[in-house]
Protein backbone atom coordinates (compact mmCIF):
# COMPACT_ATOMS: atom_id res chain seq x y z
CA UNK A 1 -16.16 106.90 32.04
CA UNK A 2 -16.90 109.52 34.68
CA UNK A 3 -18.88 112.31 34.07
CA UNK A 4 -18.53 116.03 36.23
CA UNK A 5 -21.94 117.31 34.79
CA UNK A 6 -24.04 119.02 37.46
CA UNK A 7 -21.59 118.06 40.47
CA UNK A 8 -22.75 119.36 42.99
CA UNK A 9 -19.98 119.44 45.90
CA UNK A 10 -20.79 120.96 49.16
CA UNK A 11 -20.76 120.20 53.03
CA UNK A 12 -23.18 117.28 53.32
CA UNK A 13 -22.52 115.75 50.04
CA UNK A 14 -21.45 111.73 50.62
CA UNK A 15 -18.62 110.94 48.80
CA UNK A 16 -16.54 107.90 48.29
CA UNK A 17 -12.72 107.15 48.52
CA UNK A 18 -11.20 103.81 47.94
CA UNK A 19 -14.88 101.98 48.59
CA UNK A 20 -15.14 103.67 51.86
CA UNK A 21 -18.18 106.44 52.10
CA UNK A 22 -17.34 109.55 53.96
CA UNK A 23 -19.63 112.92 54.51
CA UNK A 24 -17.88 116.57 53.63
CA UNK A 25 -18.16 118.30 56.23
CA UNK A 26 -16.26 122.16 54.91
CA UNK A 27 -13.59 122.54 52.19
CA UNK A 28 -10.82 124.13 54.17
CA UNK A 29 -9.66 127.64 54.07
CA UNK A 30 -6.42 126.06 51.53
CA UNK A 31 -9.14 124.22 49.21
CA UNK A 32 -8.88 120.84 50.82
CA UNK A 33 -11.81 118.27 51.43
CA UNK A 34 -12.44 117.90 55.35
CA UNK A 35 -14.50 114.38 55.92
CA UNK A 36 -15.73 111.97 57.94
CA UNK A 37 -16.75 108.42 57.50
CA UNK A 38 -20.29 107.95 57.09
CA UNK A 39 -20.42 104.06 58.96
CA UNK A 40 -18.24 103.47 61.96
CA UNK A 41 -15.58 101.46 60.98
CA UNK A 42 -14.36 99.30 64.17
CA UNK A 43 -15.17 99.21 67.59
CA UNK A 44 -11.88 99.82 69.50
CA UNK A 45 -10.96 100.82 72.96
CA UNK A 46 -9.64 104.28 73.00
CA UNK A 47 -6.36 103.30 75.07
CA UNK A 48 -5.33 99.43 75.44
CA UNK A 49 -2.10 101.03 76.49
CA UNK A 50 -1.41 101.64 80.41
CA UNK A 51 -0.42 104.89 81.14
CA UNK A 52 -0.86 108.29 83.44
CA UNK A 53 -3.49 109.41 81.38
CA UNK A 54 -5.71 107.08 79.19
CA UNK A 55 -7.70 109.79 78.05
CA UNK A 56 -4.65 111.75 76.29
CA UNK A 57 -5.75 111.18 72.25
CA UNK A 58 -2.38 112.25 71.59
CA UNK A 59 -0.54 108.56 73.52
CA UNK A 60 -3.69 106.62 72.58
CA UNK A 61 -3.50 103.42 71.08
CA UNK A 62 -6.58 104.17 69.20
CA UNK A 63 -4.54 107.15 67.66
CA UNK A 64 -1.58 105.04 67.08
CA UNK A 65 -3.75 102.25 65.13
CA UNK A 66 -5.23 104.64 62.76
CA UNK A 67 -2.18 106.86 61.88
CA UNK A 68 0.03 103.70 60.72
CA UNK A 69 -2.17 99.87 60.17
CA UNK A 70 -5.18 102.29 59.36
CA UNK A 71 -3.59 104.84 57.06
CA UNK A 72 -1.40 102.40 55.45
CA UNK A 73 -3.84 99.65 54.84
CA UNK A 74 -6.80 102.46 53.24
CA UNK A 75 -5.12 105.39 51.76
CA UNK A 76 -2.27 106.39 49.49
CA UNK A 77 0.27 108.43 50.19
CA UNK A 78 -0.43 112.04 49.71
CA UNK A 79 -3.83 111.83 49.49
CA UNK A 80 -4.40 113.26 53.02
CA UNK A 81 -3.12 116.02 54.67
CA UNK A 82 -2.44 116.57 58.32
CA UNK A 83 -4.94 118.55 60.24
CA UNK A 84 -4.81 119.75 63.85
CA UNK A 85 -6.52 117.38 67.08
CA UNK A 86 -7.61 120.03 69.40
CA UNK A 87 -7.76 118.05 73.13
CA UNK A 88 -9.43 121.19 74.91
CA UNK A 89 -12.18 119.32 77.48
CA UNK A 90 -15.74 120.64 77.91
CA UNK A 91 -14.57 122.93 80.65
CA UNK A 92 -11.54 124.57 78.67
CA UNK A 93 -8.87 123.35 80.02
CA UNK A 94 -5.75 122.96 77.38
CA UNK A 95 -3.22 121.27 79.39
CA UNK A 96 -3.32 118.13 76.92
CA UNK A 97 -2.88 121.12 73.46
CA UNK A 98 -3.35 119.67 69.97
CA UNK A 99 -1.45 117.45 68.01
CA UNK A 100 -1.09 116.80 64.29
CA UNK A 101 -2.72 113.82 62.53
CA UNK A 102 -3.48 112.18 59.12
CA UNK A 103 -6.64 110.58 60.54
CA UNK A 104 -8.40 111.81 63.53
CA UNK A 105 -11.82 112.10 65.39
CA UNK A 106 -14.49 114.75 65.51
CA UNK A 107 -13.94 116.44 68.78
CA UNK A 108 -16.90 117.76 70.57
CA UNK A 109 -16.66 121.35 69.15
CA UNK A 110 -16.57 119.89 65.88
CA UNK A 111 -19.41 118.05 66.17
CA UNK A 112 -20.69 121.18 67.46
CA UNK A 113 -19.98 122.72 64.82
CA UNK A 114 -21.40 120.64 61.94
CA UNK A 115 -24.53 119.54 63.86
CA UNK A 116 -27.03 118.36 61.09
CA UNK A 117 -23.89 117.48 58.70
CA UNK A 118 -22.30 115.14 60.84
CA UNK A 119 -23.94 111.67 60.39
CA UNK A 120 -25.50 110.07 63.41
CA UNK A 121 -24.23 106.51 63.92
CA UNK A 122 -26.05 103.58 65.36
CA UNK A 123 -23.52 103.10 67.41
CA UNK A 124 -21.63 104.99 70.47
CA UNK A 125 -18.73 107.14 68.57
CA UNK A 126 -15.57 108.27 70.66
CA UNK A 127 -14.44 112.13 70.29
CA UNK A 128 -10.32 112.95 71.16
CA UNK A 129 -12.15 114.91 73.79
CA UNK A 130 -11.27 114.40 77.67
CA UNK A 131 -13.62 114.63 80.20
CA UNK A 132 -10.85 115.70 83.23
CA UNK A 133 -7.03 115.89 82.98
CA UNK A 134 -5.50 115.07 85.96
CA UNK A 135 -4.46 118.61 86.97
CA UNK A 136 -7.85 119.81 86.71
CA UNK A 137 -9.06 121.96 90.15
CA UNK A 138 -12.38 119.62 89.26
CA UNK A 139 -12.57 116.18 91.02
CA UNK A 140 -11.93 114.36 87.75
CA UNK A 141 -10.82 110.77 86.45
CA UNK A 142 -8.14 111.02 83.38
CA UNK A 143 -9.51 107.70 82.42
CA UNK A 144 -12.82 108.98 81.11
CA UNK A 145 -13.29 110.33 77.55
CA UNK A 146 -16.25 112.40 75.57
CA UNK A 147 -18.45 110.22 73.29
CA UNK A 148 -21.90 110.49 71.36
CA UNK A 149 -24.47 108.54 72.12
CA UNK A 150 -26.95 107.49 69.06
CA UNK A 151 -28.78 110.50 69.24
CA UNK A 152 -26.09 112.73 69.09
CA UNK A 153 -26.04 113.74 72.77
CA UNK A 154 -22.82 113.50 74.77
CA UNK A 155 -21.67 111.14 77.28
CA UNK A 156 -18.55 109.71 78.84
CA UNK A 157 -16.41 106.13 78.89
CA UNK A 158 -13.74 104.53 80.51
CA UNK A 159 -10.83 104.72 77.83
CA UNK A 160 -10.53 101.00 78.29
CA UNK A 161 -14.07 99.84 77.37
CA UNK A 162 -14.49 99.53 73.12
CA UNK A 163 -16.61 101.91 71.57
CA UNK A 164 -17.29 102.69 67.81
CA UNK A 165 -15.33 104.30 65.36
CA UNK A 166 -15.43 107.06 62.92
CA UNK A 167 -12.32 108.18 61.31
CA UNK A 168 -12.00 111.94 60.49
CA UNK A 169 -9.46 113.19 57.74
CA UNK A 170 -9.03 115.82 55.29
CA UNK A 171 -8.24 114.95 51.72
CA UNK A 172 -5.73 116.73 49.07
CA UNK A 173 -7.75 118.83 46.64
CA UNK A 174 -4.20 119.37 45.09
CA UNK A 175 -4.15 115.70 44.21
CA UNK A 176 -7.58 114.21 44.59
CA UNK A 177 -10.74 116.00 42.82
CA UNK A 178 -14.55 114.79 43.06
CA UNK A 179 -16.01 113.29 39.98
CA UNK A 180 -19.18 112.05 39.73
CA UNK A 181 -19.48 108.53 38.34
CA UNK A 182 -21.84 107.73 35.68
CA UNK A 183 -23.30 104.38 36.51
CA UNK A 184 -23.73 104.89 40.30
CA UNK A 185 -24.18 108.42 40.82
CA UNK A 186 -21.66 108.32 43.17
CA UNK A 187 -19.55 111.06 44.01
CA UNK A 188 -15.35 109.46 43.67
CA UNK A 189 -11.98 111.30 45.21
CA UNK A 190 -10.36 110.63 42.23
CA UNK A 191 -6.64 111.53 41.29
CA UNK A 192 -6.24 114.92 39.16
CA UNK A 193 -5.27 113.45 35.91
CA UNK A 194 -1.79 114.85 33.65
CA UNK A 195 -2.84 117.21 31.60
């Protein structure tokens, strides 16, 4: 039996979805549950695929494994909806734009942005963030992309090389709700039950 008694549910809070622990990071503008996971869950090379520009999240392999084996294999359908990938480097430069995905990264403004919420992993962690794009007026290398080291500084890695993993999605408050469980403690996504 779950019980919803003194819930509290807030950025921060460490919540659990089909045994896999995630941190809230905001509740979205629409109501909806923006997380990431609290372990790294793979080590993977960013791009195993050769192309023009191994640092483009958007053609990654990395991005192609956890929209379709990852997805498929972890969540139900409807549970997440898609949220934007911004690709923006450090220096501003939006050649690469966004794209749309059901799982994603923290980019580097994100983790920005929820500095102290985001979990630190013991682990390097890639970001969808280039370094260079090949057009850039810098001298750069579109193989290179934006990680965090385990102190939550920034540094850079050939796309090639396999670095840790920490999936980024937003769930469905339309469809999933969090309910605290009695035994554990622990905070579930569970379905919104038929009235």
């Amino acid at each position: 039996m779950n019980e919803n008694k003194t819930l509290t549910f807030e950025p921060g809070a460490h919540i659990w979805y089909n045994d896999i622990e995630f941190v809230l990071l905001d509740i979205t503008a629409e109501g909806d549950y923006f997380a990431v996971s609290a372990n790294i869950t793979a080590v993977a090379a960013f791009n195993s695929k050769p192309n023009e520009r191994p640092n483009n999240w958007e053609h990654s392999s990395l991005r192609e494994h956890l929209n379709s084996t990852y997805l498929e294999k972890h969540f139900k359908k409807g549970h997440l909806v898609k949220t934007v990938t911004d690709m923006v480097t450090d220096y501003g430069d939006r050649t690469y734009g966004t794209c749309e995905d059901y799982i994603t990264l923290l980019t580097c403004d994100q983790r920005r942005k929820y500095f102290g919420i985001a979990p630190l992993y013991d682990s390097w962690t890639w970001t969808p963030t280039p370094w260079y794009i090949p057009t850039s007026p810098f001298a750069g290398d579109a193989n290179v992309v934006r990680l965090v080291n385990t102190s939550g500084a920034w540094n850079i890695s050939y796309a090639l090389y396999a670095v840790g993993v920490a999936p980024a999605c937003v769930f469905n408050h339309k469809i999933l709700t969090p309910r605290r469980q009695a035994q554990s403690e622990q905070i579930v996504l569970e379905e919104i039950a038929d009235e």
